[in-house]
Protein backbone atom coordinates (compact mmCIF):
# COMPACT_ATOMS: atom_id res chain seq x y z
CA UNK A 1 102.83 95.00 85.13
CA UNK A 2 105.00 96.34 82.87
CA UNK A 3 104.25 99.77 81.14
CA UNK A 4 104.42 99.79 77.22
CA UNK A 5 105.52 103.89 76.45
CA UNK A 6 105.54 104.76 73.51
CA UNK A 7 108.32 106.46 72.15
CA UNK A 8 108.27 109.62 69.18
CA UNK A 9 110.06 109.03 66.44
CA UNK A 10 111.45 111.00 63.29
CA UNK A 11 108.44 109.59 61.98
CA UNK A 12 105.94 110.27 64.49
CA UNK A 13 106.92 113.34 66.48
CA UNK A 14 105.54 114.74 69.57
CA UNK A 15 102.96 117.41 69.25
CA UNK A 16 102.56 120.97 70.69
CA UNK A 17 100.27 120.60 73.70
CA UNK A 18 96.82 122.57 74.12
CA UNK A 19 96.01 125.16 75.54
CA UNK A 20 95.77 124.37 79.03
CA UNK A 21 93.28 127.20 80.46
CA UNK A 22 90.97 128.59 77.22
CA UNK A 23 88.78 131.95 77.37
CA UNK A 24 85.12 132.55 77.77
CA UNK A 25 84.22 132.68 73.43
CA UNK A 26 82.44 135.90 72.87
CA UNK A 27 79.92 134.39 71.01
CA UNK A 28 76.68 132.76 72.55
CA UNK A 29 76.33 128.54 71.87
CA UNK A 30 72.75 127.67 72.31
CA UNK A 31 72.20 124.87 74.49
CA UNK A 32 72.26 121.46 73.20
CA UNK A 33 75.17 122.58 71.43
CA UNK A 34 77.52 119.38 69.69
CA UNK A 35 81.25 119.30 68.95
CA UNK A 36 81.28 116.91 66.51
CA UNK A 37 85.08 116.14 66.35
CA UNK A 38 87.51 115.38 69.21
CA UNK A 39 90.15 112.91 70.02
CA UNK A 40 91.00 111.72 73.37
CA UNK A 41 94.55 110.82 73.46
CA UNK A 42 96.33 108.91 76.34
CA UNK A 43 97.38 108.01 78.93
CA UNK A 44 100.72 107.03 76.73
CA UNK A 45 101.86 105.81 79.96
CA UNK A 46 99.32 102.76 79.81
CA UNK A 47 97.77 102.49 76.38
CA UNK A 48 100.50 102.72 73.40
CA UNK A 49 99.98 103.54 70.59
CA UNK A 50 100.10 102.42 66.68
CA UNK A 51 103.80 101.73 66.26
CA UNK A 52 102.49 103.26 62.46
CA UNK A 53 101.10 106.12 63.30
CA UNK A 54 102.40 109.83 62.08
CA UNK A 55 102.49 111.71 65.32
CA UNK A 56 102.83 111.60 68.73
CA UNK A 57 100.45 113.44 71.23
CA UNK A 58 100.59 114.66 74.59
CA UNK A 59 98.35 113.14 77.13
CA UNK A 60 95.23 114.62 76.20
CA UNK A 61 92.35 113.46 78.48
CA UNK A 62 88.56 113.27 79.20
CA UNK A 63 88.58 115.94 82.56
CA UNK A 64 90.69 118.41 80.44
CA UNK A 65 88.54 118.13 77.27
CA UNK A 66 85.73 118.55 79.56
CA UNK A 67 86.74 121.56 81.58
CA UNK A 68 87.17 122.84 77.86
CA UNK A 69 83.66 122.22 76.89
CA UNK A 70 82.32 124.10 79.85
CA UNK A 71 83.91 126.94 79.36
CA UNK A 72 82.95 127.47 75.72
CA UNK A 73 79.17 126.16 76.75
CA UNK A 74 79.25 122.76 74.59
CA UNK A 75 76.75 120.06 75.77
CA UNK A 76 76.89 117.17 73.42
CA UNK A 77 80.40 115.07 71.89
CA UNK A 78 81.03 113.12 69.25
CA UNK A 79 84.41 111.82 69.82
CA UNK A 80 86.75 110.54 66.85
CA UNK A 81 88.70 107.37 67.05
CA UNK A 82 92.40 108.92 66.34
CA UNK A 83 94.69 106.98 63.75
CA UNK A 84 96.88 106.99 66.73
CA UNK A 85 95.52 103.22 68.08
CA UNK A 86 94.22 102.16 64.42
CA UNK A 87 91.49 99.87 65.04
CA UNK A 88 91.72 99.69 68.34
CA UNK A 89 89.06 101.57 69.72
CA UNK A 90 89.26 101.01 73.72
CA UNK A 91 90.59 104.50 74.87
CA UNK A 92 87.53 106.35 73.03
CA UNK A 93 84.87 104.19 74.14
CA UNK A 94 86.14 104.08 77.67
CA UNK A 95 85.76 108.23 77.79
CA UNK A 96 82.19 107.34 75.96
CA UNK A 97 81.24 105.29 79.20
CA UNK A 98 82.48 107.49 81.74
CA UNK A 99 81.56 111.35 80.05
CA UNK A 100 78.82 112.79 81.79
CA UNK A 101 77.70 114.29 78.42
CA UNK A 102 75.99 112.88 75.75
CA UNK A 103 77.96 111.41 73.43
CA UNK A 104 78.22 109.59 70.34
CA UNK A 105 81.53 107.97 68.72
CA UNK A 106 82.68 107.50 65.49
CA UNK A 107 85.24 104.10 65.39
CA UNK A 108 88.12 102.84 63.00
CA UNK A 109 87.17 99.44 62.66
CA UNK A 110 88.74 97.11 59.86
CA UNK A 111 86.70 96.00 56.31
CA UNK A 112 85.96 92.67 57.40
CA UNK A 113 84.42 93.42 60.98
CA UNK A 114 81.39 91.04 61.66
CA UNK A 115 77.92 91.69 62.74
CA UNK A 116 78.45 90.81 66.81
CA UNK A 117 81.36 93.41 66.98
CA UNK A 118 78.85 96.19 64.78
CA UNK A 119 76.29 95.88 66.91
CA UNK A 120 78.28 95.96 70.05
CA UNK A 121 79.65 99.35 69.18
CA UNK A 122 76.11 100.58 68.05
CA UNK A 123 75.45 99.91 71.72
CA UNK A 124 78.39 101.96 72.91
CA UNK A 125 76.99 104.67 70.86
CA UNK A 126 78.56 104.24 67.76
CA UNK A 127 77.03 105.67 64.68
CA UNK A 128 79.87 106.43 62.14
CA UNK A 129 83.10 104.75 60.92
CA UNK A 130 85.75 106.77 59.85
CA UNK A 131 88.56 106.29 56.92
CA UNK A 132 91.77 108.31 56.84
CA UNK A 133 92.41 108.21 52.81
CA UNK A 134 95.73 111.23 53.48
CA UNK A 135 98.82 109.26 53.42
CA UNK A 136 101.76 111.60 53.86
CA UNK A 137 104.05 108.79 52.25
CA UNK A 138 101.36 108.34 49.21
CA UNK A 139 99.78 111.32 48.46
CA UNK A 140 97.90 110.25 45.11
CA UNK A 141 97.09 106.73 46.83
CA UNK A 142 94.16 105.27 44.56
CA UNK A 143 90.76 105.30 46.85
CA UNK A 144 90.40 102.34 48.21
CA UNK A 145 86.41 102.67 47.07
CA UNK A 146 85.39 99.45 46.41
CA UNK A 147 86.33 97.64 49.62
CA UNK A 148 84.70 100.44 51.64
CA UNK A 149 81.79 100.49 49.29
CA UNK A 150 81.16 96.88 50.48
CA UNK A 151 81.10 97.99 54.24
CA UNK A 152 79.19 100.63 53.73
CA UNK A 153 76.49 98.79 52.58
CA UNK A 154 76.40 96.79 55.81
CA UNK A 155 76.36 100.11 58.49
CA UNK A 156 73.79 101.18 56.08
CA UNK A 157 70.72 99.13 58.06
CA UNK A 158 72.13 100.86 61.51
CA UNK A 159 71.97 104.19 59.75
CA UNK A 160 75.78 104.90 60.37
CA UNK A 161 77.72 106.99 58.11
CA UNK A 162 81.28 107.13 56.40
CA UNK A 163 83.45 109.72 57.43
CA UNK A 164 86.64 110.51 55.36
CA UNK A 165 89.82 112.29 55.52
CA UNK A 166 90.99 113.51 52.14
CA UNK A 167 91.86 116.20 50.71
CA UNK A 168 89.23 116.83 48.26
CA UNK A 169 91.27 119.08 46.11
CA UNK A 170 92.93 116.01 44.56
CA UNK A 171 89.95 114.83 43.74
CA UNK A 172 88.14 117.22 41.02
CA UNK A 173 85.88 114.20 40.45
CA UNK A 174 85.14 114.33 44.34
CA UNK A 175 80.60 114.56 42.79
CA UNK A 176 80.81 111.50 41.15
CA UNK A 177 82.78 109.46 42.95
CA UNK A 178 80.34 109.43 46.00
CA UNK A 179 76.67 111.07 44.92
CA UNK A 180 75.77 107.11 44.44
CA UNK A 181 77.77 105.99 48.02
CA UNK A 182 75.44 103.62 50.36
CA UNK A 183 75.39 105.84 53.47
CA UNK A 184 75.45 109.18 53.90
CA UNK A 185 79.02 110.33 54.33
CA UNK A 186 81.12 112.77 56.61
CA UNK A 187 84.10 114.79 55.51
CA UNK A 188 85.97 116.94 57.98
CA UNK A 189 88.06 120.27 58.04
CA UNK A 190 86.05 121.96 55.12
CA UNK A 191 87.08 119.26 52.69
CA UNK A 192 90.96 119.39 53.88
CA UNK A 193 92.10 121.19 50.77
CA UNK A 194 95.10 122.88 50.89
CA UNK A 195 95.97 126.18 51.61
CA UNK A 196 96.42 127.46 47.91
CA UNK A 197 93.25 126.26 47.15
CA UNK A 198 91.30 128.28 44.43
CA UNK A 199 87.16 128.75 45.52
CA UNK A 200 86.66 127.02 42.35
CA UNK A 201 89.12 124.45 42.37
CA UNK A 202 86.10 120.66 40.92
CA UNK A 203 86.84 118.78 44.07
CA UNK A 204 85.70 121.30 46.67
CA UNK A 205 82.82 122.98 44.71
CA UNK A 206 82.06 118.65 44.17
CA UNK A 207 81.79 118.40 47.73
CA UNK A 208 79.26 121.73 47.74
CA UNK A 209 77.56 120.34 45.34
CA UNK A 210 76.84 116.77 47.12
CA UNK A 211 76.58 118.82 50.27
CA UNK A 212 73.48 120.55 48.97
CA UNK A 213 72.12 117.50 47.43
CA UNK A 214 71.53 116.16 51.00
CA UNK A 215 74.23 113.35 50.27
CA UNK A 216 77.09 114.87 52.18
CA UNK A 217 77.99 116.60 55.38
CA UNK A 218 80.80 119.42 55.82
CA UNK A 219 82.92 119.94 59.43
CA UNK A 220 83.77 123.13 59.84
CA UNK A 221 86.95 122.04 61.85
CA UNK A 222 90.22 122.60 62.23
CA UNK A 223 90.56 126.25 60.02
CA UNK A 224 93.78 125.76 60.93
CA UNK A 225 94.83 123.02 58.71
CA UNK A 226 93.74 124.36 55.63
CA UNK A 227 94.95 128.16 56.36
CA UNK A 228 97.74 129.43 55.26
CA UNK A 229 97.67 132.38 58.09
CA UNK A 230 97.02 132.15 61.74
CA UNK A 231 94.25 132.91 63.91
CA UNK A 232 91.58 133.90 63.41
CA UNK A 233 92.19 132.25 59.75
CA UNK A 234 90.57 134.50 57.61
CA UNK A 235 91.60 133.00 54.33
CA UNK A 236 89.31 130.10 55.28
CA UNK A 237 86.46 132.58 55.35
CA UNK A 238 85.34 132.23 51.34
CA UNK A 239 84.96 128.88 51.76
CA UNK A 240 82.97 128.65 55.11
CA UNK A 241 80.60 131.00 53.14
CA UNK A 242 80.15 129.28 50.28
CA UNK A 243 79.45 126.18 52.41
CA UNK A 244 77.04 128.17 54.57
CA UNK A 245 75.58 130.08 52.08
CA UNK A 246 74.70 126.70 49.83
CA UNK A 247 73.93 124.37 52.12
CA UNK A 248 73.49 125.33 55.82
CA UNK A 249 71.40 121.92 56.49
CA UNK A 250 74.01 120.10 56.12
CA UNK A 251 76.88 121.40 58.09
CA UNK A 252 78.09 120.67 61.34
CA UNK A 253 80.95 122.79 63.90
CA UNK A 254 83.79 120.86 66.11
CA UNK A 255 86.56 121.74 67.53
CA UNK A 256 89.33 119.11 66.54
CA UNK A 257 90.75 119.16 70.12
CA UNK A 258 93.42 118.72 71.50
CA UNK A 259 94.49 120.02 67.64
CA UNK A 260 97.16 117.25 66.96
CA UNK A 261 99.96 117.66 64.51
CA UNK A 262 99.74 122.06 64.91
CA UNK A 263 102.00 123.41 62.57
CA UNK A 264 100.79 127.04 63.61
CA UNK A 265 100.58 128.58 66.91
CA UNK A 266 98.03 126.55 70.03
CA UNK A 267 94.93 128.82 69.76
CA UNK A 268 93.25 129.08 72.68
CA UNK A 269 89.91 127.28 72.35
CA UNK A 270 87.32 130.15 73.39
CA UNK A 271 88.96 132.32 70.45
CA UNK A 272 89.02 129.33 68.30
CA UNK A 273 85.27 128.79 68.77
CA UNK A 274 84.64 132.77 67.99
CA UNK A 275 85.62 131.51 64.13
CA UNK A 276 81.91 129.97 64.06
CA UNK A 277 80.83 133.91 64.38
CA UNK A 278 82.96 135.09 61.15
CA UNK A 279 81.10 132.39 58.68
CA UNK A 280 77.70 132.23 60.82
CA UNK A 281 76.29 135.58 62.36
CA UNK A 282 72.52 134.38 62.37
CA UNK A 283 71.20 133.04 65.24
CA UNK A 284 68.76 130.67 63.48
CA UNK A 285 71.95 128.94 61.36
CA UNK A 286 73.87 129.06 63.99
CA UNK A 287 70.93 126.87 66.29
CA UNK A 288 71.11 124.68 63.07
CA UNK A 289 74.61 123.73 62.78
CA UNK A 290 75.30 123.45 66.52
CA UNK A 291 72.31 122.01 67.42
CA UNK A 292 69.88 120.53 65.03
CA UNK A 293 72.23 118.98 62.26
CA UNK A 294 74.48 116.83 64.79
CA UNK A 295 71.22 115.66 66.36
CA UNK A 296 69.66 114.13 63.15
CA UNK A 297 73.16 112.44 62.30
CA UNK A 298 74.38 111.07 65.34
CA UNK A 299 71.00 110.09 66.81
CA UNK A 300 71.21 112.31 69.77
């Protein structure tokens, strides 16, 4: 058999690696604890990837992402399908099938999927689809609403959701354009503005606002991305409290291993996780973001 390897380009360059061997975190995760948002990644050796994609990762597997998780004391995964194999969602629900976690998934899948192949991955666990609306080469793409407005509608009898990756701070009409969306919806890394990002810039206090209204859910993920300092990111911190402060019900914590496309310096996991501490102190929220939110979404 011959191996397909796939090869980084200018285009889609390798990433840093993880952190091989993270700390203890100093703060306490209650059991039944969730990271909502990781990527397994590999082997490249065996499974190639999206000749389109952005970015090419290291080998980033289900043993290591475990050993991870046990250090920090996490319980329960929801894995993300990567853009890296596009709608091809084998290599996630493989490491759904052989975790020994509980796990849900949330898949690419393309606008015109049919009924057998829905309910096939609602049976692999399944309960979210995911659209990446950040194109590098078209920042100010037009939302593609309507099409995905039209899907929506169907995952809606499973109770799925949409998740989306966009930066909400080019969208200062980020309210309207989903308070009257068919499913609840997802969006990841604090809204993915960037780092100059006012408080008050319409698009993120939009996504407060439909956060509160019960409409939306906020990942606290990848600080990183949005932070224009390293760890432990404390520009991010006005934000997280904002979010936390206005609508702790409907947040949820991950850790966006194995953190593809750094720019910064690899944190080490355990003092990645210790971020959760600067925006949530009480033990009650904390139980409720780690615990109780991903539970009621994902169907655990």
């Amino acid at each position: 058999m011959t191996q397909n390897i796939s090869q980084a380009t200018e285009e889609a360059p390798y990433c840093q690696p993880y952190h091989p061997e993270p700390s203890k975190p100093a703060s306490h995760f209650p059991a039944g604890s969730c990271d909502t948002h990781a990527h397994i990644c590999g082997p490249e050796a065996s499974v190639p990837y999206d000749p389109a994609r952005i970015y090419t990762p290291p080998d980033a597997l289900l043993p290591a992402y475990e050993k991870m998780l046990s250090v920090i004391g996490v319980e329960r995964i929801v894995l993300v399908q990567p853009s890296i194999y596009g709608t091809d969602n084998n290599v996630m629900l493989k490491a759904m099938n052989e975790t020994s976690l509980q796990v849900r998934g949330v898949a690419v899948i393309p606008l015109d999927i049919g009924e057998k192949e829905l309910e096939a991955l609602h049976q692999a666990g399944i309960r979210g689809v995911r659209f990446n609306l950040v194109d590098v080469k078209k920042p100010s793409a037009a939302l593609p609403l309507d099409e995905i407005t039209l899907l929506a509608e169907k995952l809606n009898t499973r109770k799925w959701h949409v998740e989306f990756l966009i930066h909400v701070d080019d969208h200062p009409d980020f309210y309207w354009l989903f308070k009257d969306f068919p499913t609840e919806i997802v969006v990841g890394h604090f809204g993915y503005f960037r780092p100059d990002c006012p408080l008050d810039n319409p698009g993120f206090q939009g996504l407060v606002e439909l956060a509160v209204s019960g409409k939306c859910w906020v990942k606290l993920t990848g600080p990183y991305r949005i932070s224009a300092e390293e760890l432990p990111y404390a520009d991010v911190d006005p934000f997280a409290q904002a979010l936390v402060d206005m609508a702790p019900h409907r947040l949820l914590w991950g850790t966006d291993w194995p953190h593809v496309m750094m720019k910064k310096t690899m944190p080490d996991d355990g003092h990645l996780a210790d971020t959760l501490s600067r925006y949530v102190s009480d033990e009650k929220l904390r139980q409720k973001i780690l615990v109780d939110n991903p539970a009621r979404l994902y169907q655990f």
